[in-house]
Each structure stands twice: as structure tokens, then as C-alpha cells.
N, C-alpha and C. Protein backbone atom coordinates (compact mmCIF):
# COMPACT_ATOMS: atom_id res chain seq x y z
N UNK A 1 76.04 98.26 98.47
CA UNK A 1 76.61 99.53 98.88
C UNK A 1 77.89 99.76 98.08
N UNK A 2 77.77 101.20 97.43
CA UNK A 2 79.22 101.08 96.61
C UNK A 2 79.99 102.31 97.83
N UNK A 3 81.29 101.79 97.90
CA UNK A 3 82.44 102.69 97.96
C UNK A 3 83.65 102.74 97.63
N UNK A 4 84.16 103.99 97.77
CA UNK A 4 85.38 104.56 97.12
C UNK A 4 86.39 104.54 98.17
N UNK A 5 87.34 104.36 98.24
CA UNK A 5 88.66 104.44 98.79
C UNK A 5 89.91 105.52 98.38
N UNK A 6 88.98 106.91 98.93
CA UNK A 6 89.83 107.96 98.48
C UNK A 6 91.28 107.60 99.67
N UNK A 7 91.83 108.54 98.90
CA UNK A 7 93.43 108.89 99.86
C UNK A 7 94.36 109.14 99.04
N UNK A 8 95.24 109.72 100.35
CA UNK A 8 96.90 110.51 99.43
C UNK A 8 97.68 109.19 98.75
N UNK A 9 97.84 110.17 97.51
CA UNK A 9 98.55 109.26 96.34
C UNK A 9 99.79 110.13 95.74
N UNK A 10 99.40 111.42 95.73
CA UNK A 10 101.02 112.04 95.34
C UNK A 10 101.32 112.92 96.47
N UNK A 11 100.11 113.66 97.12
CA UNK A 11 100.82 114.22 98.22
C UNK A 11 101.43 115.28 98.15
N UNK A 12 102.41 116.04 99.14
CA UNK A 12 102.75 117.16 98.42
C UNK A 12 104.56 116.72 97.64
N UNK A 13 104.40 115.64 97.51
CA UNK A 13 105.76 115.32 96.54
C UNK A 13 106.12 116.69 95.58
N UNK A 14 107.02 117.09 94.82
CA UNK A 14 107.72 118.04 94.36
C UNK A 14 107.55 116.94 93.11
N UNK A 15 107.97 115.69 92.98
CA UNK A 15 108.78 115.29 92.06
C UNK A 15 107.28 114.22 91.76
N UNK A 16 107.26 113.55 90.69
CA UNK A 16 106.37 112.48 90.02
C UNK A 16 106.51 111.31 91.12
N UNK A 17 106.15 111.28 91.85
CA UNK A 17 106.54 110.18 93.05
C UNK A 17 105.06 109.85 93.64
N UNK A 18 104.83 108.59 94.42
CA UNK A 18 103.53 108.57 94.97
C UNK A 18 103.91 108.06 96.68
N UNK A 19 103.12 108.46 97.34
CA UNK A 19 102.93 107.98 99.03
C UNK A 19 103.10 106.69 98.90
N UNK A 20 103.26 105.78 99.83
CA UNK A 20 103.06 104.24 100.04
C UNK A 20 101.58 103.95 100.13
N UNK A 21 101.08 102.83 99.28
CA UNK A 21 99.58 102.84 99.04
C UNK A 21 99.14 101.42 99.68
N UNK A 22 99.94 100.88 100.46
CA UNK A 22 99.76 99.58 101.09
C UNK A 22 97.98 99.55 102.30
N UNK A 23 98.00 100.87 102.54
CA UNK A 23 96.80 100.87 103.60
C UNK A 23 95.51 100.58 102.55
N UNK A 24 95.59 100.71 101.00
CA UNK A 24 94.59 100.44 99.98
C UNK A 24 93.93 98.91 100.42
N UNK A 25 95.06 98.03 100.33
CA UNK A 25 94.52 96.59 100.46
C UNK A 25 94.51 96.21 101.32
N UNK A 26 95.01 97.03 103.05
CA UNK A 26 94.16 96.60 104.16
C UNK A 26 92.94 97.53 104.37
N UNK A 27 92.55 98.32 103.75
CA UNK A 27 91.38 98.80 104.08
C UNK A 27 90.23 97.43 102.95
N UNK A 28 90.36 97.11 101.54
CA UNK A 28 89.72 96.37 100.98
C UNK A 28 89.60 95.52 101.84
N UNK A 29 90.68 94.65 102.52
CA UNK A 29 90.35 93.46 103.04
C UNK A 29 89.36 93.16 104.06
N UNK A 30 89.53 94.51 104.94
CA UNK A 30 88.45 94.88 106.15
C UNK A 30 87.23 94.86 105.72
N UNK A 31 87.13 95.61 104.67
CA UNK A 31 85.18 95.72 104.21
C UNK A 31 85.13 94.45 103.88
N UNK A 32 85.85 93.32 102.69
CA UNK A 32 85.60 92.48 102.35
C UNK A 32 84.62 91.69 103.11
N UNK A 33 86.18 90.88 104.27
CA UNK A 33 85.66 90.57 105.18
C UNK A 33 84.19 91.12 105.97
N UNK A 34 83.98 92.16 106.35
CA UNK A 34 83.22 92.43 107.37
C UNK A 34 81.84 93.23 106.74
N UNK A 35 81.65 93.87 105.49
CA UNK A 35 81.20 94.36 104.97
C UNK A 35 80.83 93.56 103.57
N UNK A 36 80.47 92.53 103.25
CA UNK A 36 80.55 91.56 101.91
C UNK A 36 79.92 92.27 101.14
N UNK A 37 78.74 92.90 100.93
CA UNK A 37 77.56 93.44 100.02
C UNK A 37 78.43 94.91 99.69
N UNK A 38 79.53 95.14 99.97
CA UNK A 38 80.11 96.11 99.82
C UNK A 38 80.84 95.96 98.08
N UNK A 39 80.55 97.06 97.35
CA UNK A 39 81.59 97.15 96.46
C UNK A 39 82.64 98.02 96.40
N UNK A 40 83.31 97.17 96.62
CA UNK A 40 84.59 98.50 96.95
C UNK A 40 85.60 99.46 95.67
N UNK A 41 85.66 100.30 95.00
CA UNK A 41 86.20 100.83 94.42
C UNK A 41 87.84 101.23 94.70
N UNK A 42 88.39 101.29 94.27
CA UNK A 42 89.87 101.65 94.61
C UNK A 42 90.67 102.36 93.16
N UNK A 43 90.83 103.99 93.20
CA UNK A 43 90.87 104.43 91.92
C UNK A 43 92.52 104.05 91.25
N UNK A 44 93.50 103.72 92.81
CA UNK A 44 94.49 103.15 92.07
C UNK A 44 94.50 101.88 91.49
N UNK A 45 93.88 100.92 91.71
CA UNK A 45 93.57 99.43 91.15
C UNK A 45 93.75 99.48 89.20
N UNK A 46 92.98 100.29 88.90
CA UNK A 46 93.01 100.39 87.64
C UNK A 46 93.97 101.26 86.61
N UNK A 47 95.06 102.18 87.74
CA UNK A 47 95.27 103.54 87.44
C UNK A 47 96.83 103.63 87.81
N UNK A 48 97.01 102.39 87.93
CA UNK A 48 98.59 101.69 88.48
C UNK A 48 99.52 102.85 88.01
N UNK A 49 99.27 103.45 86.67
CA UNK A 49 100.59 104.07 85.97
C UNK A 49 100.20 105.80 86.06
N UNK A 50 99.57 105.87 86.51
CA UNK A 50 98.35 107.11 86.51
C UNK A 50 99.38 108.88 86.17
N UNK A 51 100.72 108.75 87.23
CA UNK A 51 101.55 109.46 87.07
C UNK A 51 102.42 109.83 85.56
N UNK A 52 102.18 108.64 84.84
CA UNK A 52 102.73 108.65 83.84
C UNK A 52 101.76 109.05 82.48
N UNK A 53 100.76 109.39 83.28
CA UNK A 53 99.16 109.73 81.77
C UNK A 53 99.84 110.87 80.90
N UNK A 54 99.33 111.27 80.14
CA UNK A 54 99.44 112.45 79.63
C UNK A 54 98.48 113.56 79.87
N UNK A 55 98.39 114.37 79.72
CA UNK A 55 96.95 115.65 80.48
C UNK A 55 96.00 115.52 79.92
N UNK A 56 96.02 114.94 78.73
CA UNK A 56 93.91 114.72 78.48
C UNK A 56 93.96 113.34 79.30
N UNK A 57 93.96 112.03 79.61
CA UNK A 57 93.82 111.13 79.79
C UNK A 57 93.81 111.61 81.65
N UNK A 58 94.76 112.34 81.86
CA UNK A 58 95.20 112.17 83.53
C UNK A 58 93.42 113.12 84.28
N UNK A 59 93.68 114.49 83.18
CA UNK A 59 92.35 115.21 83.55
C UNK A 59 90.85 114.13 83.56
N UNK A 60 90.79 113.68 82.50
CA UNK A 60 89.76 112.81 82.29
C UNK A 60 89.00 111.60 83.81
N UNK A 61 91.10 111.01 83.95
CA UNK A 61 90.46 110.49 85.22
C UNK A 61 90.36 111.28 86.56
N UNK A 62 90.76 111.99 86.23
CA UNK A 62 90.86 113.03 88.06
C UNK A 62 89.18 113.17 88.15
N UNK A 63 88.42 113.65 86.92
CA UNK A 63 87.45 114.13 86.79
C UNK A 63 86.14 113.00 87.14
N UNK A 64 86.72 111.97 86.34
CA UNK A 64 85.86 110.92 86.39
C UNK A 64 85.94 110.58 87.66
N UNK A 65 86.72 110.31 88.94
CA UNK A 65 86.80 109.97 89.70
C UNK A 65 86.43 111.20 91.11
N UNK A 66 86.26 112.12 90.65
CA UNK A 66 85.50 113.35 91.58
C UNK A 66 84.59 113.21 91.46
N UNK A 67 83.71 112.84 90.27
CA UNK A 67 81.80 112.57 89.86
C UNK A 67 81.36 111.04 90.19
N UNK A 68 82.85 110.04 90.54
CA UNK A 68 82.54 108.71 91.31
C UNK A 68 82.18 109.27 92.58
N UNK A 69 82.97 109.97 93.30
CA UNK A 69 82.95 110.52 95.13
C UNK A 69 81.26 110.78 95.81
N UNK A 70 80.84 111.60 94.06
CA UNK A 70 79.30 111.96 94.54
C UNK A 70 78.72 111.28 94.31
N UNK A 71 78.54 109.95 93.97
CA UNK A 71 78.04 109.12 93.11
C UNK A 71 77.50 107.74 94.38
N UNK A 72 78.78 107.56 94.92
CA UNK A 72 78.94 106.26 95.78
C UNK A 72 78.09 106.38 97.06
N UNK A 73 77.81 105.64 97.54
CA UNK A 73 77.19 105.78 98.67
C UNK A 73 78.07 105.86 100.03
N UNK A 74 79.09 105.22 99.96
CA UNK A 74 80.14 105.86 101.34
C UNK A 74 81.95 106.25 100.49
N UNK A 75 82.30 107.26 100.84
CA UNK A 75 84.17 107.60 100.81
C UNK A 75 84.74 106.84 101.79
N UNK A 76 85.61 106.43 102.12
CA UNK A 76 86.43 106.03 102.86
C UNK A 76 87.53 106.81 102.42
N UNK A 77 88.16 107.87 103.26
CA UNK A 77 89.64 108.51 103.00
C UNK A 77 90.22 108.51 103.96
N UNK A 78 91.58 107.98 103.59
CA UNK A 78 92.84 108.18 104.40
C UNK A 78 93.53 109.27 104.02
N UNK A 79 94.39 109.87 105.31
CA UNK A 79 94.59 111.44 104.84
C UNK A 79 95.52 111.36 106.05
N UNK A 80 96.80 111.01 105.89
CA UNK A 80 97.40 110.82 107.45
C UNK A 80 98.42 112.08 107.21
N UNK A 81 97.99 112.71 106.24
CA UNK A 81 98.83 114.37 105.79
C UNK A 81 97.98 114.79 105.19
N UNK A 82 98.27 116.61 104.45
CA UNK A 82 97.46 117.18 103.65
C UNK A 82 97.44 116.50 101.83
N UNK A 83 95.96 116.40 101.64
CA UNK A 83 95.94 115.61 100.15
C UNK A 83 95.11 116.49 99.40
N UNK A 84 95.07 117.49 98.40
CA UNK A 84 94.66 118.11 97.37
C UNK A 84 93.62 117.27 96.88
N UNK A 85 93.84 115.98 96.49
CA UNK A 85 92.87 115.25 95.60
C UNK A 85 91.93 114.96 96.42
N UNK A 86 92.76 114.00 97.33
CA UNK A 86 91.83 113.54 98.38
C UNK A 86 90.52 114.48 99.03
N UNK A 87 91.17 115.64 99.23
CA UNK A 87 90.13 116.70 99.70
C UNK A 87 89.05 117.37 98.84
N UNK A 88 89.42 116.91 97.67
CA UNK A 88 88.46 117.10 96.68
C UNK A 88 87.11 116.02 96.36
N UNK A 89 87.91 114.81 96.33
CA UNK A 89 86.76 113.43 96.83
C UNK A 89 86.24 113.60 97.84
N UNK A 90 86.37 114.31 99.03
CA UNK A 90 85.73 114.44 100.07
C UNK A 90 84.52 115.37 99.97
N UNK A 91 84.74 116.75 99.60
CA UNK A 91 83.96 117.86 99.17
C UNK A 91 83.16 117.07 98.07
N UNK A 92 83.62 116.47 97.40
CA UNK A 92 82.38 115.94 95.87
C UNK A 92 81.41 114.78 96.92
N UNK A 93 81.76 114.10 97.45
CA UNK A 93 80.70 113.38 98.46
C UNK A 93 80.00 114.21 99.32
N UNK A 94 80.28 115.05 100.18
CA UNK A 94 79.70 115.72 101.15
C UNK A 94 78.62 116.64 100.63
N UNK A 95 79.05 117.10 99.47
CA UNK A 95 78.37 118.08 99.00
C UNK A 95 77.01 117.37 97.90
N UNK A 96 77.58 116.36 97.46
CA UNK A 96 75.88 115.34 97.04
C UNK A 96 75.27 114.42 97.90
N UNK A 97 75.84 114.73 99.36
CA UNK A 97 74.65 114.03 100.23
C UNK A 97 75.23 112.84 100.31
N UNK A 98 76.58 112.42 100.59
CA UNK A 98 76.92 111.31 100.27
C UNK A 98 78.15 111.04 101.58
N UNK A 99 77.97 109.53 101.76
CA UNK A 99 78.60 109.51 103.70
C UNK A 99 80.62 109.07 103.04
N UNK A 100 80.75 109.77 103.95
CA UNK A 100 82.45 110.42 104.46
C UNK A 100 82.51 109.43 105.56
N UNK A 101 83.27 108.95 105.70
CA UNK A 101 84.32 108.21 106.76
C UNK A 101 85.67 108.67 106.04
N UNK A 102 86.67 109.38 107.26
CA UNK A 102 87.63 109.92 106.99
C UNK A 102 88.88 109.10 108.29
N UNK A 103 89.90 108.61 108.04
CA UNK A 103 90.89 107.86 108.93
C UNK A 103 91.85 109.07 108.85
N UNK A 104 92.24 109.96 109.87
CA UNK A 104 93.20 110.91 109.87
C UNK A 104 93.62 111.41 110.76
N UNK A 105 94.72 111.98 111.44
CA UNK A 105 95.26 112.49 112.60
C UNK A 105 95.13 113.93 112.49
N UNK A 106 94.26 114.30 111.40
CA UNK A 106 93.98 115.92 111.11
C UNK A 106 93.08 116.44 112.28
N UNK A 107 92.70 116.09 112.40
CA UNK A 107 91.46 116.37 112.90
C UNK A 107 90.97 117.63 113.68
N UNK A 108 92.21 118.42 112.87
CA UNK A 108 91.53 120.05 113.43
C UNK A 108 91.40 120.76 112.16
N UNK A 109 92.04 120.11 110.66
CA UNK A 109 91.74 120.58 109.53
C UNK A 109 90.97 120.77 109.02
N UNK A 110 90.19 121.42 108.64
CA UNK A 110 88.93 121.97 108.28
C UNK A 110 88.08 121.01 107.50
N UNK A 111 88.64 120.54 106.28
CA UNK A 111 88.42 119.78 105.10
C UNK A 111 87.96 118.51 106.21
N UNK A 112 88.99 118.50 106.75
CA UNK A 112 88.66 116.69 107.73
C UNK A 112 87.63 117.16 108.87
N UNK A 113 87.38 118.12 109.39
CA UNK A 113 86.24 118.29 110.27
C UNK A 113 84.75 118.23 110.11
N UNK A 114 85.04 119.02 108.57
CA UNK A 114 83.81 119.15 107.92
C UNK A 114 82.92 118.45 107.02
N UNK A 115 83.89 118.04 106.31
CA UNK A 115 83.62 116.99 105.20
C UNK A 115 83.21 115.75 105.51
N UNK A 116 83.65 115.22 107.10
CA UNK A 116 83.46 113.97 107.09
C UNK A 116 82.37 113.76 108.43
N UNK A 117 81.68 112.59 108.34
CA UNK A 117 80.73 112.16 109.49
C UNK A 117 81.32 111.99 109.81
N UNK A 118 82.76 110.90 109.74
CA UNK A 118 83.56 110.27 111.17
C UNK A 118 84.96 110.45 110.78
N UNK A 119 85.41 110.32 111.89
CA UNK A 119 87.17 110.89 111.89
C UNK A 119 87.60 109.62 112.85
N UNK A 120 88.25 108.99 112.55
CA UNK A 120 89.10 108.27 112.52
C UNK A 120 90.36 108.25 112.95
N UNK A 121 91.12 108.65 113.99
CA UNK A 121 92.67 108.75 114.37
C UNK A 121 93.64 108.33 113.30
N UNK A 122 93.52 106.73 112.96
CA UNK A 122 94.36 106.05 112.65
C UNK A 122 93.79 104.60 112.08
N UNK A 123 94.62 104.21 110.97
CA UNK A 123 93.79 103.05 110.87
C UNK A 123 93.59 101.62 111.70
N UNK A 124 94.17 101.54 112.79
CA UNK A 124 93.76 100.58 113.80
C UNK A 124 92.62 101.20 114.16
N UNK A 125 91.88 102.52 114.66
CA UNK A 125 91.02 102.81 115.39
C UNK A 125 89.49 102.18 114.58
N UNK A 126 89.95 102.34 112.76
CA UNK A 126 88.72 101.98 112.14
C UNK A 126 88.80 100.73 111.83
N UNK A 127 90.37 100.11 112.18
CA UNK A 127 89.79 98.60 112.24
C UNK A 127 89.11 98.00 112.95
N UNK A 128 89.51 98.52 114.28
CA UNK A 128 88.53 97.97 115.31
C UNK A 128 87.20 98.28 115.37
N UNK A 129 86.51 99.26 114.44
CA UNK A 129 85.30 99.79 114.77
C UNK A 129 84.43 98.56 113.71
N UNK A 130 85.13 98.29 112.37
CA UNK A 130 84.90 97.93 111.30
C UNK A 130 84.67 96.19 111.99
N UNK A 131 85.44 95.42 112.81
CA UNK A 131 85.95 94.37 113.35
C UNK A 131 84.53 93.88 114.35
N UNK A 132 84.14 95.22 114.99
CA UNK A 132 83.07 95.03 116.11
C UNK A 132 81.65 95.69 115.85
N UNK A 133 81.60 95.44 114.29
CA UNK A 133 80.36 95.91 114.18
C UNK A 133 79.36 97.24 113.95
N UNK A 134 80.38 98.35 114.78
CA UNK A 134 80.13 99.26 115.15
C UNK A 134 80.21 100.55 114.14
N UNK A 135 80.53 100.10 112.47
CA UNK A 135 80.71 100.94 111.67
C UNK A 135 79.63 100.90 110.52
N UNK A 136 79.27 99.49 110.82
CA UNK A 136 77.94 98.87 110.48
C UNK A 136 76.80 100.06 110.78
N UNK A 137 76.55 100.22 112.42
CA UNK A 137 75.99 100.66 113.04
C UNK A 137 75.47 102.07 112.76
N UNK A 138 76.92 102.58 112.62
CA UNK A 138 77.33 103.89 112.35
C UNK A 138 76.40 104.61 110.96
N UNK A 139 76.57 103.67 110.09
CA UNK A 139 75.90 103.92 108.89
C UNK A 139 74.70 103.75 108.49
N UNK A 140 74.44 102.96 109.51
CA UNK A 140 72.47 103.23 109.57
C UNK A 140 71.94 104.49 110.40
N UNK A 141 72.46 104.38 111.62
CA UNK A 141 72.66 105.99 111.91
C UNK A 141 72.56 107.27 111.32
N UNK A 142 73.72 107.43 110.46
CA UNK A 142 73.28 108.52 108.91
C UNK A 142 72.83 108.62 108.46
N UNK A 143 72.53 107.29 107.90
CA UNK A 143 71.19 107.19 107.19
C UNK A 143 69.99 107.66 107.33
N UNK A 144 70.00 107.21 108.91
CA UNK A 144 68.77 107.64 109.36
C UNK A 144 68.45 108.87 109.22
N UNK A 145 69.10 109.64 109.51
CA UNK A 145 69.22 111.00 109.63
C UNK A 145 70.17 111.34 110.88
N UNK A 146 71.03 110.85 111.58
CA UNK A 146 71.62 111.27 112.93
C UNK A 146 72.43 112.59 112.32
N UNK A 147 72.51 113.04 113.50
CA UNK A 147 73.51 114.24 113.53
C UNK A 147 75.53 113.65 113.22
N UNK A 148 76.41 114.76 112.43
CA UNK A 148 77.58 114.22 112.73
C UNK A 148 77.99 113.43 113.78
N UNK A 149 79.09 112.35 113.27
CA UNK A 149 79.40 112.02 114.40
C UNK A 149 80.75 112.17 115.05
N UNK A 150 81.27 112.07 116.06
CA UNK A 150 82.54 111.88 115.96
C UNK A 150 83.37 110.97 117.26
């Protein structure tokens, strides 16, 4: 199973600045652990300096990494504010048939209502789901064909 680990990275910063990206490597560690057959993607891992690209190189990866979203078989996005990019990885999955798990306190925002099978409060709520099995569950579910969930 491949997935992506969308989420806010600049945010609505004004200035070349990025969010705190620490929830990246507790979300990896969770699938690791609990999810092994999982490949997990993480577009900052490779992209450390990303702010500093120049516009063919920066476009290139924004792009490349919107045609990963439809590509993967689950998103994982954190979105604990409004994210431009992020909401764009979401729409590029949803829209090729491709499963959304979204961790967010939005949850009247459109983008986060719609886009995603599951909504998520916070990331304790999907640790614990991830911890007991139950996200496992979740995704055969979709698969199957179930209706949204939430």
C-alpha cells in the first residue's frame, strides 16, 4: 500500500517560513509500526530546502507531487489550519478514486468534508484508531465500496 503524507508546510505565512513539521515523523512512525506493508511517502523527506527552489524546479515538484496524491492508494493529511497545497493533494486523490484520511479540527470546511472519507479531530484521535486496529478496518471498508465515513 503506498501513501502520501500530505499537510501544511507554508501555510498562510506572508514570509518564506514553514509550519512545524514534527507531526511528519509521528505520523511515519504510527503506520510503520502498525501498518508495515505500508510505503510511506513524505514529500518533505526529500524536499528539506524546498522553500529555497527556484520556480522551474519548485513548480516541477508541486506538480509532481499533486500527480503522486492521485497515484497512491491512501493521503493521509494533516490540516490543523487552512493549507492551499494540502487542499490540492486532497482534491488530486479524491478526484482519481483514491482514499483520503484527513486529521483536522476543520471539519466544517468544505475541502475537509468533502475530500476526505475520514476526519480526524486531532492527531491523538488517529492514533488511537491506527493503535486499535480500527483504521485497518476502515480501509477495507472503502474498499469495499462503503459509504463515507465519519
Amino acid at each position: 500500500m503506498r501513501v502520501f503524507l500530505a499537510g501544511i508546510m507554508q501555510g498562510s505565512h506572508v514570509e518564506s517560513d514553514m509550519h512545524p513539521q514534527g507531526y511528519r515523523g509521528r505520523l511515519r512512525e504510527l503506520l510503520t509500526a502498525h501498518l508495515p506493508e505500508a510505503q510511506v511517502y513524505d514529500p518533505l523527506a526529500d524536499h528539506q530546502q524546498s522553500l529555497d527552489y527556484d520556480e522551474d524546479k519548485g513548480k516541477s515538484v508541486f506538480l509532481q507531487h499533486n500527480q503522486m496524491c492521485g497515484e497512491v492508494d491512501l493521503v493521509i493529511a494533516f490540516v490543523p489550519e487552512a493549507s492551499m497545497g494540502t487542499a490540492i493533494e486532497m482534491w488530486e486523490a479524491r478526484r482519481n478514486g483514491r482514499i483520503v484520511f484527513t486529521i483536522s479540527p476543520l471539519s466544517h470546511n468544505w475541502t475537509v468534508r468533502f475530500c476526505s472519507h475520514v476526519v480526524y479531530p486531532d492527531i491523538a484521535s488517529f492514533e488511537a484508531e491506527v493503535c486499535s486496529g480500527a483504521l485497518r478496518s476502515r480501509l477495507a471498508e472503502i474498499r469495499a465500496g462503503e459509504r463515507r465515513v465519519q
